[in-house]
Protein backbone atom coordinates (compact mmCIF):
# COMPACT_ATOMS: atom_id res chain seq x y z
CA UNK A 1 0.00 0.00 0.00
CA UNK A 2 1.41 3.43 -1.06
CA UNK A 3 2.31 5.40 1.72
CA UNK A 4 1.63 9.61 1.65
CA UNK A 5 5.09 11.50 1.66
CA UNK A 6 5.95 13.40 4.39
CA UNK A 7 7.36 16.79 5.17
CA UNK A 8 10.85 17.25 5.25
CA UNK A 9 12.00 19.34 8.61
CA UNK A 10 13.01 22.35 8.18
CA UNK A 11 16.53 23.47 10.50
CA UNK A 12 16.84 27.27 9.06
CA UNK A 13 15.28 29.78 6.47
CA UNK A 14 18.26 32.28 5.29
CA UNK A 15 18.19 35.50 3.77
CA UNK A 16 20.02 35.65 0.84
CA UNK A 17 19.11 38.63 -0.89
CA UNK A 18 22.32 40.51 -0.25
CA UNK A 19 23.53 38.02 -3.18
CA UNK A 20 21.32 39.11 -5.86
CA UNK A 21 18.98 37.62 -7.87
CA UNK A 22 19.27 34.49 -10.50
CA UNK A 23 22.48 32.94 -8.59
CA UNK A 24 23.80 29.48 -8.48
CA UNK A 25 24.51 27.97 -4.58
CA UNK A 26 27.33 26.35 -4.31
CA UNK A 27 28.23 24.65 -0.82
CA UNK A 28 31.66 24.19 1.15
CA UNK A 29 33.33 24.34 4.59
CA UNK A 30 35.05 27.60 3.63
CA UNK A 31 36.17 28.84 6.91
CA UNK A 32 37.24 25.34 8.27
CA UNK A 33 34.56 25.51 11.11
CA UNK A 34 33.51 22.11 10.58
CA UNK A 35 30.05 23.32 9.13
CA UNK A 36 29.51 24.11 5.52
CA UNK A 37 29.12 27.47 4.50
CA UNK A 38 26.51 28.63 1.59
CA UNK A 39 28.35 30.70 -1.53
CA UNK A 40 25.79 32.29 -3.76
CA UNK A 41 27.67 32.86 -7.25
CA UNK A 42 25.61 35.95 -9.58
CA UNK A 43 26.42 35.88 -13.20
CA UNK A 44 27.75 38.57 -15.22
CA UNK A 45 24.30 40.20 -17.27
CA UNK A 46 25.16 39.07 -20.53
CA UNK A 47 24.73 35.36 -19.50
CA UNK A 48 22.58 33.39 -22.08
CA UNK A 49 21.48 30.32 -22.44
CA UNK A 50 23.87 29.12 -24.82
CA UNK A 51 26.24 31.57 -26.77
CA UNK A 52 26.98 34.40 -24.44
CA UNK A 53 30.31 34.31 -22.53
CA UNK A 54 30.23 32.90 -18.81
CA UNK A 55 31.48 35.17 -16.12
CA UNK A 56 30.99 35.57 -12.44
CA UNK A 57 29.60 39.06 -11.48
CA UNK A 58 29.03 38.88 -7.60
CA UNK A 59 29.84 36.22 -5.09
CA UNK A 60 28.50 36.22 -1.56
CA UNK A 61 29.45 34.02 1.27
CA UNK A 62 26.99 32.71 4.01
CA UNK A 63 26.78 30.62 7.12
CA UNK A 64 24.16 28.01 7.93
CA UNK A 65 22.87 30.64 10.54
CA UNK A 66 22.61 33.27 7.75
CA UNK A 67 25.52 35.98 8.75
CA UNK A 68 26.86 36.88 5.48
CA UNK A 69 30.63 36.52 5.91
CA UNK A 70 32.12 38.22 2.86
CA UNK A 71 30.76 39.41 -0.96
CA UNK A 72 32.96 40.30 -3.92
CA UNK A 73 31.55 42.24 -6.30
CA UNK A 74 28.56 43.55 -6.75
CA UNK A 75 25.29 42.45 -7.30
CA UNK A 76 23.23 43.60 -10.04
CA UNK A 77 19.72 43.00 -11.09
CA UNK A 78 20.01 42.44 -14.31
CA UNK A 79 22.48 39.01 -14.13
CA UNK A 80 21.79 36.42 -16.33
CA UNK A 81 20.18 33.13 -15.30
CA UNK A 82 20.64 29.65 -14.33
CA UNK A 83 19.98 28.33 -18.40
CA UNK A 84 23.56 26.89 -18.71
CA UNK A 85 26.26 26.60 -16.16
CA UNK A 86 28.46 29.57 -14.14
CA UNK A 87 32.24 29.17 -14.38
CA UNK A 88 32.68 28.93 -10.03
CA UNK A 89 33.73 25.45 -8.30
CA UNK A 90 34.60 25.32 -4.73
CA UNK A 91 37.84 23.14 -4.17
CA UNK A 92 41.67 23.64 -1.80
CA UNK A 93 43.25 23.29 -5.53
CA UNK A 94 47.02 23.90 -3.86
CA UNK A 95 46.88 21.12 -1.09
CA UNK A 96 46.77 23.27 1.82
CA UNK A 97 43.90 21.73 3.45
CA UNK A 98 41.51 25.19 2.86
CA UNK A 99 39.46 25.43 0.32
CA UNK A 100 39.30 28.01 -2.89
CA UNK A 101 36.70 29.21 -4.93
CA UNK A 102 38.11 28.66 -8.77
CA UNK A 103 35.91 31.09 -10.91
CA UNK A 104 35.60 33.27 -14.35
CA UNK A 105 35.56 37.16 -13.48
CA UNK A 106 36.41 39.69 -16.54
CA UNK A 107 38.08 37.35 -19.10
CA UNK A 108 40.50 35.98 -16.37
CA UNK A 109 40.68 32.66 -14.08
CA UNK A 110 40.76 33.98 -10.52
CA UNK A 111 41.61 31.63 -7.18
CA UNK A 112 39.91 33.19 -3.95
CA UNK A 113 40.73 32.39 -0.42
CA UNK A 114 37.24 30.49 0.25
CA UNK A 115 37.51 32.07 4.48
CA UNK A 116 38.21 35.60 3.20
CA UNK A 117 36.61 36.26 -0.40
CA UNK A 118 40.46 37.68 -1.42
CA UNK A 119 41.94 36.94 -4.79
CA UNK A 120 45.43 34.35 -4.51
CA UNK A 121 45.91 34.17 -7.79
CA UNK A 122 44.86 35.41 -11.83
CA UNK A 123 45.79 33.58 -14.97
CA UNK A 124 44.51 34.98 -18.37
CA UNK A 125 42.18 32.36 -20.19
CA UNK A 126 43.83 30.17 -23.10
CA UNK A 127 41.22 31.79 -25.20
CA UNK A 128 38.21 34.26 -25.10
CA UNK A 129 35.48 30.93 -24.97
CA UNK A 130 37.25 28.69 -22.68
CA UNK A 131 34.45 29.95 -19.62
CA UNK A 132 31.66 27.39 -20.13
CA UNK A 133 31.88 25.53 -17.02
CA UNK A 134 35.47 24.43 -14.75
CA UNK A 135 36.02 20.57 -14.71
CA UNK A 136 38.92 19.88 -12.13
CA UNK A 137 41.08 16.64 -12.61
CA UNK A 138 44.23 14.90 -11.95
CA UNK A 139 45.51 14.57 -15.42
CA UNK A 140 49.49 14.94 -14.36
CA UNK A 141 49.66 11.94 -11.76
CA UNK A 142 49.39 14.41 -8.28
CA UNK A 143 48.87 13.32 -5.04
CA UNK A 144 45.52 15.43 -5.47
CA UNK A 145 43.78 16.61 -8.48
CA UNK A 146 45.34 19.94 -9.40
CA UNK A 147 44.22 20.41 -13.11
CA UNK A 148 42.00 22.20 -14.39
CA UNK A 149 39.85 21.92 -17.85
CA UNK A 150 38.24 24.80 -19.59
CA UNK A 151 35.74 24.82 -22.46
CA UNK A 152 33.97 26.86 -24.76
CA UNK A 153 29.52 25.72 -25.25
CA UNK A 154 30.48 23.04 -27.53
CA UNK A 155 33.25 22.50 -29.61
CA UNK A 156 36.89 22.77 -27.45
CA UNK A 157 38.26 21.83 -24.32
CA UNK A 158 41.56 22.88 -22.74
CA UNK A 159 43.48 21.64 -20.07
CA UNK A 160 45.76 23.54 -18.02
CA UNK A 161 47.81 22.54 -14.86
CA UNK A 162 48.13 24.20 -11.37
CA UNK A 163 50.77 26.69 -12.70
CA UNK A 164 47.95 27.53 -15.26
CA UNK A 165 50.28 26.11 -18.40
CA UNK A 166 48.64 24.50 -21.25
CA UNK A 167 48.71 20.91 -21.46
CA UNK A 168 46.76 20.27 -24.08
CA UNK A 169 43.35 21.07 -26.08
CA UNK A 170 41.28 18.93 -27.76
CA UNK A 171 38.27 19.99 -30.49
CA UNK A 172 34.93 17.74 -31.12
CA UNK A 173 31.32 17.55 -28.93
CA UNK A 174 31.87 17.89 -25.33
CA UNK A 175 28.62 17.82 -24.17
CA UNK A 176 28.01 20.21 -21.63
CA UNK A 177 30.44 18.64 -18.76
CA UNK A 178 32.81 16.15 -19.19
CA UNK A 179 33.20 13.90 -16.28
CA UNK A 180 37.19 12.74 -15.37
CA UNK A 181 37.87 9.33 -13.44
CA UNK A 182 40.75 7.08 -13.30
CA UNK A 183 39.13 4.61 -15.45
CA UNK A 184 42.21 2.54 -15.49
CA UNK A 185 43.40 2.80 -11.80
CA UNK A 186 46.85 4.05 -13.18
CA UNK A 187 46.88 7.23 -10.97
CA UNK A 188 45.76 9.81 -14.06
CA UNK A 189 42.08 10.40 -14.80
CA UNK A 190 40.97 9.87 -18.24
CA UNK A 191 38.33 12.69 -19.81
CA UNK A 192 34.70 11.68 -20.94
CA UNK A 193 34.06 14.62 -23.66
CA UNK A 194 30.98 14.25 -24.89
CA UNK A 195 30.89 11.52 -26.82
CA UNK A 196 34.74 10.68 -26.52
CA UNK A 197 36.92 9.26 -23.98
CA UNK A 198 40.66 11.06 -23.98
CA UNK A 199 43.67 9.52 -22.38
CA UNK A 200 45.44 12.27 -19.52
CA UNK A 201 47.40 13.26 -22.62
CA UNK A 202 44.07 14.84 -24.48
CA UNK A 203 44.67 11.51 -26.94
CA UNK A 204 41.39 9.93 -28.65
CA UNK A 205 41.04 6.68 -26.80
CA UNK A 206 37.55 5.87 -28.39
CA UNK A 207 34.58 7.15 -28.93
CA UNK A 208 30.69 6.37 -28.89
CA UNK A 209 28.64 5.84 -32.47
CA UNK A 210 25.30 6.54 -34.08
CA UNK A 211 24.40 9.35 -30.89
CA UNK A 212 22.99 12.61 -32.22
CA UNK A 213 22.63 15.72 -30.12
CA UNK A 214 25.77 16.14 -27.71
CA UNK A 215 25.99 14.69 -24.26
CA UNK A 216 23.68 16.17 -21.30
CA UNK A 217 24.99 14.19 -18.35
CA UNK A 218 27.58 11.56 -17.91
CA UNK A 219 27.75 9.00 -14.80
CA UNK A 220 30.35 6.29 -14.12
CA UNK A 221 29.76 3.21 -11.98
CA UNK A 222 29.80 -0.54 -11.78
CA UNK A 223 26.54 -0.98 -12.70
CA UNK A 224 26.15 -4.13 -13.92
CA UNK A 225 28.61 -5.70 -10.63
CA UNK A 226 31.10 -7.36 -12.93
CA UNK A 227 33.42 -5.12 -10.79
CA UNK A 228 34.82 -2.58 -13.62
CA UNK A 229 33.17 1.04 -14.21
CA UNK A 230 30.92 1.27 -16.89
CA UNK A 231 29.79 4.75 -18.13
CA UNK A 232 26.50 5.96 -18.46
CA UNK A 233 25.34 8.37 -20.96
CA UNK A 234 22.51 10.57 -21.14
CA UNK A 235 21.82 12.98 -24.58
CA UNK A 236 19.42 11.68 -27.21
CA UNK A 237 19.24 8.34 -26.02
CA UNK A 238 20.07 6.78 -22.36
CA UNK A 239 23.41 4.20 -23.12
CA UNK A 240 26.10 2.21 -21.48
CA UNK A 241 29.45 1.33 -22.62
CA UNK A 242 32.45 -0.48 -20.91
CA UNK A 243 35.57 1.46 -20.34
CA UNK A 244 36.89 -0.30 -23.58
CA UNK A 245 34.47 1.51 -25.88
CA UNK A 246 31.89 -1.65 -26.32
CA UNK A 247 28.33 -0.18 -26.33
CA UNK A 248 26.52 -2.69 -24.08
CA UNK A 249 22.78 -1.50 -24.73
CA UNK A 250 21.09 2.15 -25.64
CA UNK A 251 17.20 2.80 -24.38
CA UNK A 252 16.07 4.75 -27.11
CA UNK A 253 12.57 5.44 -25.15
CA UNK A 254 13.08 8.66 -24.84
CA UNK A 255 12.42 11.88 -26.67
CA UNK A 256 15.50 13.72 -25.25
CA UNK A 257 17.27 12.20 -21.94
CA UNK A 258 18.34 14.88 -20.79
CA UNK A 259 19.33 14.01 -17.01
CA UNK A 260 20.32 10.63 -15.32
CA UNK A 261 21.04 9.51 -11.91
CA UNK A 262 22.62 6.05 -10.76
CA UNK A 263 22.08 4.45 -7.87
CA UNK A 264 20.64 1.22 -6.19
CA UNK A 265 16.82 2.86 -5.90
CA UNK A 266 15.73 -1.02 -5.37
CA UNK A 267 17.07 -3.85 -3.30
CA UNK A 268 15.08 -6.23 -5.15
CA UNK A 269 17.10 -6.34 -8.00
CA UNK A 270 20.48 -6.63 -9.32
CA UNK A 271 23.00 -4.00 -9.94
CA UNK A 272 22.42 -0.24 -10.16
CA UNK A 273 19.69 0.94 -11.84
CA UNK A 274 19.78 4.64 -13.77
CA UNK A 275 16.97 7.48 -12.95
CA UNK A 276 16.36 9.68 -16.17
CA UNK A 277 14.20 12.47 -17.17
CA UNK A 278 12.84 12.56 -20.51
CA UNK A 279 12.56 16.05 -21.90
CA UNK A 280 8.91 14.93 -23.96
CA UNK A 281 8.23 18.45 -25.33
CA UNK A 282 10.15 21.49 -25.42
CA UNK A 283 8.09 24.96 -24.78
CA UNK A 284 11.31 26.54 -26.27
CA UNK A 285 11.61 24.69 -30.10
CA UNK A 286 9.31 26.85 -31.73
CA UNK A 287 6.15 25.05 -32.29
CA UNK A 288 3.95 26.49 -29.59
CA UNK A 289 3.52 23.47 -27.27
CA UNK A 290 3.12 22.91 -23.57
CA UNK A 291 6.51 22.01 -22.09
CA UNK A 292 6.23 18.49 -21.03
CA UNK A 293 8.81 15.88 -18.94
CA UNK A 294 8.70 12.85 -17.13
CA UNK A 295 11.00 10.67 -14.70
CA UNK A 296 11.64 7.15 -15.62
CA UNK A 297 13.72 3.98 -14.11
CA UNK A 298 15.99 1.82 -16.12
CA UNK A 299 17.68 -1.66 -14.61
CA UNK A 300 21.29 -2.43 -14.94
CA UNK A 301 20.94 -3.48 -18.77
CA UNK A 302 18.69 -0.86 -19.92
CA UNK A 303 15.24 -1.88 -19.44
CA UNK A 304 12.80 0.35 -18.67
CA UNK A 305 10.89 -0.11 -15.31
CA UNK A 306 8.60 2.27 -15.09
CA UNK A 307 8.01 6.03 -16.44
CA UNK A 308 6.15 8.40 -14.95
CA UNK A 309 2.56 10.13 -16.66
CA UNK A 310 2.55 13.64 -15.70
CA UNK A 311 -0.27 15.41 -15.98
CA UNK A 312 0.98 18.77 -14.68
CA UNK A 313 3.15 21.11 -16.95
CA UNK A 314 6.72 21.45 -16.28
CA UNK A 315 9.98 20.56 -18.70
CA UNK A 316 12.45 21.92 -16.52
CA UNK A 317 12.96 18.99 -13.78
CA UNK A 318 16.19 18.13 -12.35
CA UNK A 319 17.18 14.70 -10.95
CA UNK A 320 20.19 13.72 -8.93
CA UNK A 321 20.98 10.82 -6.45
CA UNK A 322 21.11 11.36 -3.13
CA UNK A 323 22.48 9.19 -0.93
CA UNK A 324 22.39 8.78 3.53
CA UNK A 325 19.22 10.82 3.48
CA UNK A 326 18.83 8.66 6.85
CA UNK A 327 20.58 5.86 7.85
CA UNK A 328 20.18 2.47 5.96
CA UNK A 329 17.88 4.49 3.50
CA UNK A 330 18.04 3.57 -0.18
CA UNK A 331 19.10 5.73 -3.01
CA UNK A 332 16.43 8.42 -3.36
CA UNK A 333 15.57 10.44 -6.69
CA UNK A 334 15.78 14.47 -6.01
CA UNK A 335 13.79 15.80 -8.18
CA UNK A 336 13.59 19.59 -8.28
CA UNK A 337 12.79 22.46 -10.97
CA UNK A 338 9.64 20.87 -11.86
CA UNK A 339 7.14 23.61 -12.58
CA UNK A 340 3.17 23.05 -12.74
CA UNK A 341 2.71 23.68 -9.01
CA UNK A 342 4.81 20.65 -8.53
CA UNK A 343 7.87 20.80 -5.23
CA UNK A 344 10.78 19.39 -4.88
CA UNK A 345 10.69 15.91 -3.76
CA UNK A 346 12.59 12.70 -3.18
CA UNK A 347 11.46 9.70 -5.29
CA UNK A 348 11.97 6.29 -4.25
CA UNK A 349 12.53 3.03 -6.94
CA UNK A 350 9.07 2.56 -7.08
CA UNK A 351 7.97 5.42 -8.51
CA UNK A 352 6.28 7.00 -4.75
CA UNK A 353 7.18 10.98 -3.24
CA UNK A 354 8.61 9.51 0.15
CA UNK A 355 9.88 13.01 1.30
CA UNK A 356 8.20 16.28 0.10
CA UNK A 357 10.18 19.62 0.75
CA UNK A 358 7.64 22.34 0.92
CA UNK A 359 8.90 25.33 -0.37
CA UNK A 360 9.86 25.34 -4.31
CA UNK A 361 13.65 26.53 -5.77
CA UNK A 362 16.77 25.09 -7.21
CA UNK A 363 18.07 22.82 -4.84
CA UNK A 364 21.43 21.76 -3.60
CA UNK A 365 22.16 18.56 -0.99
CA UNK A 366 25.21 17.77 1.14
CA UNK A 367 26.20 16.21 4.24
CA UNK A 368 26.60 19.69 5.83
CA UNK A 369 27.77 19.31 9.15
CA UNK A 370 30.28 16.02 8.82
CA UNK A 371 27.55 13.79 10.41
CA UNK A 372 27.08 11.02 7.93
CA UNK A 373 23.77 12.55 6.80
CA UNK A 374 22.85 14.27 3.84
CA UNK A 375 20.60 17.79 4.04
CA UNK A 376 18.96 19.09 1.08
CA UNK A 377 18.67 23.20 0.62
CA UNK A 378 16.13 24.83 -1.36
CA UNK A 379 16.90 28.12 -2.58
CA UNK A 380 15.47 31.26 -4.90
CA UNK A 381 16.47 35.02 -5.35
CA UNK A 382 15.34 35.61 -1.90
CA UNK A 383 15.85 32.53 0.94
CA UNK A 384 17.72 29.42 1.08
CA UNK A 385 16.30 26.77 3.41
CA UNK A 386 17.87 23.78 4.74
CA UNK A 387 15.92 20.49 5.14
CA UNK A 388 16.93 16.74 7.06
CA UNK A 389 15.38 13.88 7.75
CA UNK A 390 16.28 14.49 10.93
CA UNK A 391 16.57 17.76 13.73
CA UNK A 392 20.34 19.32 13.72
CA UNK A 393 21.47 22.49 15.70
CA UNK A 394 22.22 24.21 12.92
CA UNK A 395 24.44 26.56 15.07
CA UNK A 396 26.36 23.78 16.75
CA UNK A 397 29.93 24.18 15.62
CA UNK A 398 31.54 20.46 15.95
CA UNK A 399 33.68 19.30 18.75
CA UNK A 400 37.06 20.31 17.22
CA UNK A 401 35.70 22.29 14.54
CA UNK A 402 37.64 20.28 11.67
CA UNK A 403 37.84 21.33 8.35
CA UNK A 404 34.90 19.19 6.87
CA UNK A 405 36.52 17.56 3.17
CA UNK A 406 34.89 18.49 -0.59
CA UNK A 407 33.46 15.67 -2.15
CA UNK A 408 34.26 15.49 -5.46
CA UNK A 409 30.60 15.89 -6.47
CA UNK A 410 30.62 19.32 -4.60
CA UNK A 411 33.24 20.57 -6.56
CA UNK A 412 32.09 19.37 -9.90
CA UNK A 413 29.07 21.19 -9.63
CA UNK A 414 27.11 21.87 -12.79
CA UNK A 415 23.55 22.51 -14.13
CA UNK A 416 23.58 19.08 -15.85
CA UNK A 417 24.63 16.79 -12.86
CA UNK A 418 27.16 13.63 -13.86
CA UNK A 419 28.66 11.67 -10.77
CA UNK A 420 30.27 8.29 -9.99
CA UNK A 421 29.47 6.16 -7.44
């Protein structure tokens, strides 16, 4: 028997104002308190969806209680919006043990002290398009990942190292944010761009056939348990290949997959299984029609378990995994941006709202205060509001107050979420 979703509880409502509207919230322990701190990232005003350069106008720097603890720049009404990713990752990119904010502001790469808001270091961009999104990954064989990747909407990538030299570029369909992982456990990540997997060198390993379109989302896991990653790719179909370049199966039941999640979202069966949302009709291709999407649930070789009907409007949804919502909980589905009167919510395997959050936004989810939980924050131009399955003293500061470490999924942020598990 289905049971009704509950409410998630609420631990805070923030004011965020003082960022500015349209921002994007990134989330790290920049001070080293042992709490994570909120960083709301404005884009410069001639952000567009697709063609305009990426910059970072305003950054402002929060705590869980809602002090604001530092701003650069300034905010400006007019910034563009949240219709293709800002060039800002939180991430201690020189091995001190603090953390940075790596971002795009007027044509140059800047590194910011993430406790203070002041600028390390500058480095001129390899060229006037490389400000898409920032991609950090251990190309060079460091103890830590210290390079960095650049790219323009859709054509070039370039890869720099910490001292900001160029190691390489590389030109075809990137997709719109190539995931890195050490797909050969040699110590150097190899690139997923796009459609083609590079060697740490920028060198065409393989890549994938017959896909149209460009790649929306890329996810690597053992999904299948033969105990090697496979990758998953989401863009005009849903498809998995080995880390060989051997397409294993494609669901083509979609009109335009254009976000998947893995996870193990039931215990009943084998494997992983991969959360998508099928954009069904665009409101934005010109014919007039209703904007339309849908979640569905694949198993580990591609079948399709179930899809939802929708009957509200909405084409905007994103899905991620989220993981340690409670302890010994499954994988849940976050589903967010939905439109049509619809909140964000988290989705079990079987296709139920278990948890409702009940106030509407982007969202963001981490395990904020070291704790082995995850929270989930809502946010808009004007609050930010943290949820949890379970009550946390938000103003608590840790026994010891360690610095709390960035999972690599906080610091690859991007509109068009990708992950490994």
């Amino acid at each position: 028997m289905k049971e009704e979703a509950i409410d998630a509880i609420k631990l805070g409502k923030i004011d965020i104002s003082a960022a500015g509207p349209r921002c994007k919230l990134l989330l790290g322990d920049l001070n080293g308190d042992g709490r994570m701190e909120l960083l709301l990232v404005q884009p410069d005003n001639r952000q567009d969806v697709r063609y305009i350069p990426h910059q970072v106008q305003c950054m402002t720097a929060f705590d869980l209680e809602g002090q604001l603890l530092w701003q650069r720049g300034a905010p400006n009404p007019g910034a563009g919006s949240q219709g293709s990713d800002y060039p800002a990752q939180i991430y201690d990119i020189d091995g001190d043990g603090r953390l940075e904010v790596l971002c795009v502001i007027d044509d140059q790469f800047h590194i910011i002290d993430g406790a203070s808001g002041k600028v390390k270091e500058t480095y001129p961009l390899p060229d006037p398009h490389a400000h898409d999104c920032i991609i950090i990954a251990n190309l060079s064989g460091n103890e830590w990942a210290s390079d960095i990747i650049l790219k323009d909407r859709y054509h070039k990538i370039w890869a720099m190292n910490r001292q900001f030299q160029l190691l390489w570029t590389h030109e075809g369909n990137p997709g719109h944010f190539p995931w890195v992982y050490d797909m050969n456990g040699d110590g150097k990540d190899e690139v997923m761009a796009g459609y083609d997997l590079l060697d740490p060198q920028g060198r065409l390993l393989w890549s994938c056939s017959d896909l149209e379109d460009h790649a929306d989302c890329i996810w690597v896991g053992d999904v299948n348990g033969d105990g090697v990653p496979e990758l998953v790719i989401g863009g005009s179909v849903t498809v998995m290949y080995d880390r060989d370049g051997r397409e294993l199966w494609r669901h083509e039941g979609s009109v335009e997959s254009q976000h998947i999640a893995l996870g193990r979202f039931r215990s009943d069966l084998p494997g992983m299984q991969i959360a998508g949302l099928d954009r069904i009709a665009r409101e934005d291709d010109g014919f007039g029609r209703k904007g339309k999407d849908a979640l569905f649930l694949l198993d580990s070789e591609g079948r399709e378990l179930w899809k939802e009907d929708r009957r509200t409007d909405g084409w905007l949804t994103i899905i991620e995994t989220l993981r340690n919502w409670e302890p010994g909980a499954p994988d849940y589905i976050l589903a967010y941006r939905r439109g049509g009167g619809v909140y964000p919510a988290l989705y079990d395997g079987w296709m139920n709202e278990v948890v409702r959050f009940p106030s509407d936004g982007y969202a963001v989810h981490a395990d904020l205060f070291g704790r082995g939980m995850e929270q989930v924050v809502i946010y808009n131009d004007f609050t930010a509001t943290v949820y949890s399955s379970r009550y946390v003293d938000i103003s608590e500061i840790p026994a010891g107050g360690k610095q709390l470490p960035q999972p690599k999924r906080l610091y690859s942020s991007t509109l068009y979420p990708g992950g490994e598990v």
